[in-house]
C-alpha atoms as a PDB file:
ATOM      1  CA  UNK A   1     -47.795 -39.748 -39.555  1.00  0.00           C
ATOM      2  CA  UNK A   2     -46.829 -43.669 -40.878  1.00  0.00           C
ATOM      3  CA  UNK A   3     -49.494 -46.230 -39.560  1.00  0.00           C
ATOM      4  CA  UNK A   4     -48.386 -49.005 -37.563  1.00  0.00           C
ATOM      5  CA  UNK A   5     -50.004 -52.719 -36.787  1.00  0.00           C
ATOM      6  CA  UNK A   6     -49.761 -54.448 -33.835  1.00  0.00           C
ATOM      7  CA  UNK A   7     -50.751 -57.552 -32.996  1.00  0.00           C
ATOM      8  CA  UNK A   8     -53.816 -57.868 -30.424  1.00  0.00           C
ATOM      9  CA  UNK A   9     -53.514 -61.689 -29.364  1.00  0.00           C
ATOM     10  CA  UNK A  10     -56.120 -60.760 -26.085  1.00  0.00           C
ATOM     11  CA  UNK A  11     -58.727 -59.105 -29.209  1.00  0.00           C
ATOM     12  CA  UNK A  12     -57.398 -62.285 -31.901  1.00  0.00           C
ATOM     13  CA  UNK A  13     -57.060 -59.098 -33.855  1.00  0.00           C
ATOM     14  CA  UNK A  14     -54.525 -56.719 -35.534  1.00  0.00           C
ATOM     15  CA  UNK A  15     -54.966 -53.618 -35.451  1.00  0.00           C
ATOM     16  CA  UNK A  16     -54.477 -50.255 -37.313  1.00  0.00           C
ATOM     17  CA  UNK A  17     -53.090 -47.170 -35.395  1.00  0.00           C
ATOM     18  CA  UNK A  18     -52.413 -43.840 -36.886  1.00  0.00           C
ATOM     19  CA  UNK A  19     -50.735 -42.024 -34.172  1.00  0.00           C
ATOM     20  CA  UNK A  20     -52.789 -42.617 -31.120  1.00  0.00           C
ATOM     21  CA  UNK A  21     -55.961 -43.246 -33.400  1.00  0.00           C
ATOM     22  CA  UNK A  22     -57.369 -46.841 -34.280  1.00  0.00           C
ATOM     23  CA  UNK A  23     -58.224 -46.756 -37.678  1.00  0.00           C
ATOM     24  CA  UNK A  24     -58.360 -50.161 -38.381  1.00  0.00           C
ATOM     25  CA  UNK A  25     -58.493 -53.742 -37.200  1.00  0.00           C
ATOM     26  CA  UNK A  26     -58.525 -57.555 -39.313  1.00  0.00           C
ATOM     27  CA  UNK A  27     -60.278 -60.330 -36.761  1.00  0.00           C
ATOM     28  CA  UNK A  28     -59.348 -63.595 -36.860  1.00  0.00           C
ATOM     29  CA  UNK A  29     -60.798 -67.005 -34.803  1.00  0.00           C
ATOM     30  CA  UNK A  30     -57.779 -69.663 -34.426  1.00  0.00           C
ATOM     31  CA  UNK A  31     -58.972 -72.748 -35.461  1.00  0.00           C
ATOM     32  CA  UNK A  32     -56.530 -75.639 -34.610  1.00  0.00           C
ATOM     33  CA  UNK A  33     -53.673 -73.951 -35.295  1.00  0.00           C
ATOM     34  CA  UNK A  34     -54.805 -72.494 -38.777  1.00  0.00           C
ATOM     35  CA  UNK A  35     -56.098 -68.774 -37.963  1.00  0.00           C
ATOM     36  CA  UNK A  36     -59.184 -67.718 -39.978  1.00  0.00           C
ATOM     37  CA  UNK A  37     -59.225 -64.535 -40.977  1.00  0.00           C
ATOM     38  CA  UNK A  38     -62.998 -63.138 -40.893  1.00  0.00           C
ATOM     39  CA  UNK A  39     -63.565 -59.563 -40.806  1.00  0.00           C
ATOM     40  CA  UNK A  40     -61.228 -56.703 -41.714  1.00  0.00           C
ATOM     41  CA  UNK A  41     -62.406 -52.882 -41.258  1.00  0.00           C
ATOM     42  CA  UNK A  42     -60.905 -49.761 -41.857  1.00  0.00           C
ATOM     43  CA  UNK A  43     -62.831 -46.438 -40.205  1.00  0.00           C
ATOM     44  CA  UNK A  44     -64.665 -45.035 -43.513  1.00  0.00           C
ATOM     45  CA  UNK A  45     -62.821 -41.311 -42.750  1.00  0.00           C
ATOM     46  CA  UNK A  46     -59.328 -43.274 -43.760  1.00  0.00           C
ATOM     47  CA  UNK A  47     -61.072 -45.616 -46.911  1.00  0.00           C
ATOM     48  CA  UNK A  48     -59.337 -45.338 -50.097  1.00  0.00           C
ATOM     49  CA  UNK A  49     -55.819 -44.457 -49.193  1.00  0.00           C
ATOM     50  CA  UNK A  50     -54.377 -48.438 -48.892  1.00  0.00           C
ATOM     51  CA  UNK A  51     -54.955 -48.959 -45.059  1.00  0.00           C
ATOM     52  CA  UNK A  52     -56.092 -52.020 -45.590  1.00  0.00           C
ATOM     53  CA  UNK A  53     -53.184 -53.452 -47.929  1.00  0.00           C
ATOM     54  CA  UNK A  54     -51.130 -51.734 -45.001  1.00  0.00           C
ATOM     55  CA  UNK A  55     -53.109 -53.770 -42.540  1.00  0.00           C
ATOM     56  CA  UNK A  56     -52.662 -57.006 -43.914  1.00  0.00           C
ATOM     57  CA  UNK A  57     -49.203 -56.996 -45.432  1.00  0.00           C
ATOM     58  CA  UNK A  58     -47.915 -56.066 -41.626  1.00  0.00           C
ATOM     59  CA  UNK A  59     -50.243 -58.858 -40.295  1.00  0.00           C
ATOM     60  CA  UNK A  60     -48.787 -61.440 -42.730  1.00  0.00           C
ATOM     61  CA  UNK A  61     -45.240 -60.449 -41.990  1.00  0.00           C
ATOM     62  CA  UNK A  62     -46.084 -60.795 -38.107  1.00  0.00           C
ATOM     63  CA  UNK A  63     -47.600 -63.722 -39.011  1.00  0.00           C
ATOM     64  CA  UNK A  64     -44.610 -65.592 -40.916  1.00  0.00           C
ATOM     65  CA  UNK A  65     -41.559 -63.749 -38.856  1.00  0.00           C
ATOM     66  CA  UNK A  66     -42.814 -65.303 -35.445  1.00  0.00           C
ATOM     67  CA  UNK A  67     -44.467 -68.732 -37.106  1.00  0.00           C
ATOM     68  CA  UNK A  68     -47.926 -68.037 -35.307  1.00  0.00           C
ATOM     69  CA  UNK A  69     -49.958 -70.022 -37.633  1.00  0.00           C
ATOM     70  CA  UNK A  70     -51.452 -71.102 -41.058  1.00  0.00           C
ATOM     71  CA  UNK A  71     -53.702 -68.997 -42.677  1.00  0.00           C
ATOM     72  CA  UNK A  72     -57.488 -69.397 -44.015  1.00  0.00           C
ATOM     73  CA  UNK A  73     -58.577 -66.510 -45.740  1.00  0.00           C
ATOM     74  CA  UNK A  74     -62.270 -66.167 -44.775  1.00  0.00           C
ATOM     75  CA  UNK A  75     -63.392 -62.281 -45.346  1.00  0.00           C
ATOM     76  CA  UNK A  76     -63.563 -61.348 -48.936  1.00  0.00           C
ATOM     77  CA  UNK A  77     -60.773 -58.318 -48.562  1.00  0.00           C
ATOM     78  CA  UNK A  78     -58.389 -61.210 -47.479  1.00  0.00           C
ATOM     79  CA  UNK A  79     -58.875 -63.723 -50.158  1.00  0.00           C
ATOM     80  CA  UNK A  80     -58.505 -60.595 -52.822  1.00  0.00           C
ATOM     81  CA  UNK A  81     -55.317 -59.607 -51.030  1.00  0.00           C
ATOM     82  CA  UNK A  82     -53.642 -63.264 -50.770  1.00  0.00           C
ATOM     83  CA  UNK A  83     -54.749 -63.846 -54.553  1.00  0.00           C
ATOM     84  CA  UNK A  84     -53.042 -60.493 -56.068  1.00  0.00           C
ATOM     85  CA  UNK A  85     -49.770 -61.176 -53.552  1.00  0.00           C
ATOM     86  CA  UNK A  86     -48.283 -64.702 -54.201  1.00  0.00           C
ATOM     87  CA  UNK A  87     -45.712 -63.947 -51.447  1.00  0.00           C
ATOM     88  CA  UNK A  88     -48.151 -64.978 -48.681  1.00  0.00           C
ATOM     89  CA  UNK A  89     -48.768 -68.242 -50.346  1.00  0.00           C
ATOM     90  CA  UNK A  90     -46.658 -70.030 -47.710  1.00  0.00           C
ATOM     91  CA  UNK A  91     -49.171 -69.278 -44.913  1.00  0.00           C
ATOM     92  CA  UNK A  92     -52.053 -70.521 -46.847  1.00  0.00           C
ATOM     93  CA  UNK A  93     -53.629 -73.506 -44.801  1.00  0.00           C
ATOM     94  CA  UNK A  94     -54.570 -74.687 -48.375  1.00  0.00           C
ATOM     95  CA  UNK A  95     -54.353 -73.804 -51.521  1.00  0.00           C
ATOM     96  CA  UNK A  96     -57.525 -70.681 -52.564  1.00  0.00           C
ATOM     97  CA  UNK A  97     -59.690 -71.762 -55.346  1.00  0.00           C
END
């Protein structure tokens, strides 16, 4: 079974599925336009095999295809995920120290 994300705008979440399962979920509060990303969780029975990465590289696609919003990185997963993939530099609201 593949994962899939989908976007929960009613939650300000994306989420995780694995067949009918929710494995996963990255929160985010929009702020003006710019949405802060603040918590991301993956259920510990799934840790370890790149759920996450999954998570977030689906999010960010979402993100640019449909030109939601700018992005602030706010929950340490996300900042180490925007820093080791320069493609999502576009979305940053501002540049990450």
């Amino acid at each position: 079974m593949d994962p899939h994300v989908i976007h929960n705008p009613d939650l300000t979440r994306y989420e995780l599925w694995l067949g009918d399962e929710k494995i996963g979920h990255a929160d985010y509060l929009d702020v003006e336009g710019v949405w802060h990303f603040t918590h991301t969780e993956v259920d510990p029975a799934h840790q370890g095999k790149n759920y996450a990465a999954i998570l977030m590289r689906e999010c960010f696609k979402d993100i640019e295809s449909h030109q939601y919003a700018k992005v602030w990185p706010v929950c340490p997963y996300v900042v180490k995920y925007m820093q080791r993939h320069p493609e999502t530099e576009s979305l940053l609201a501002k540049p990450l120290d």
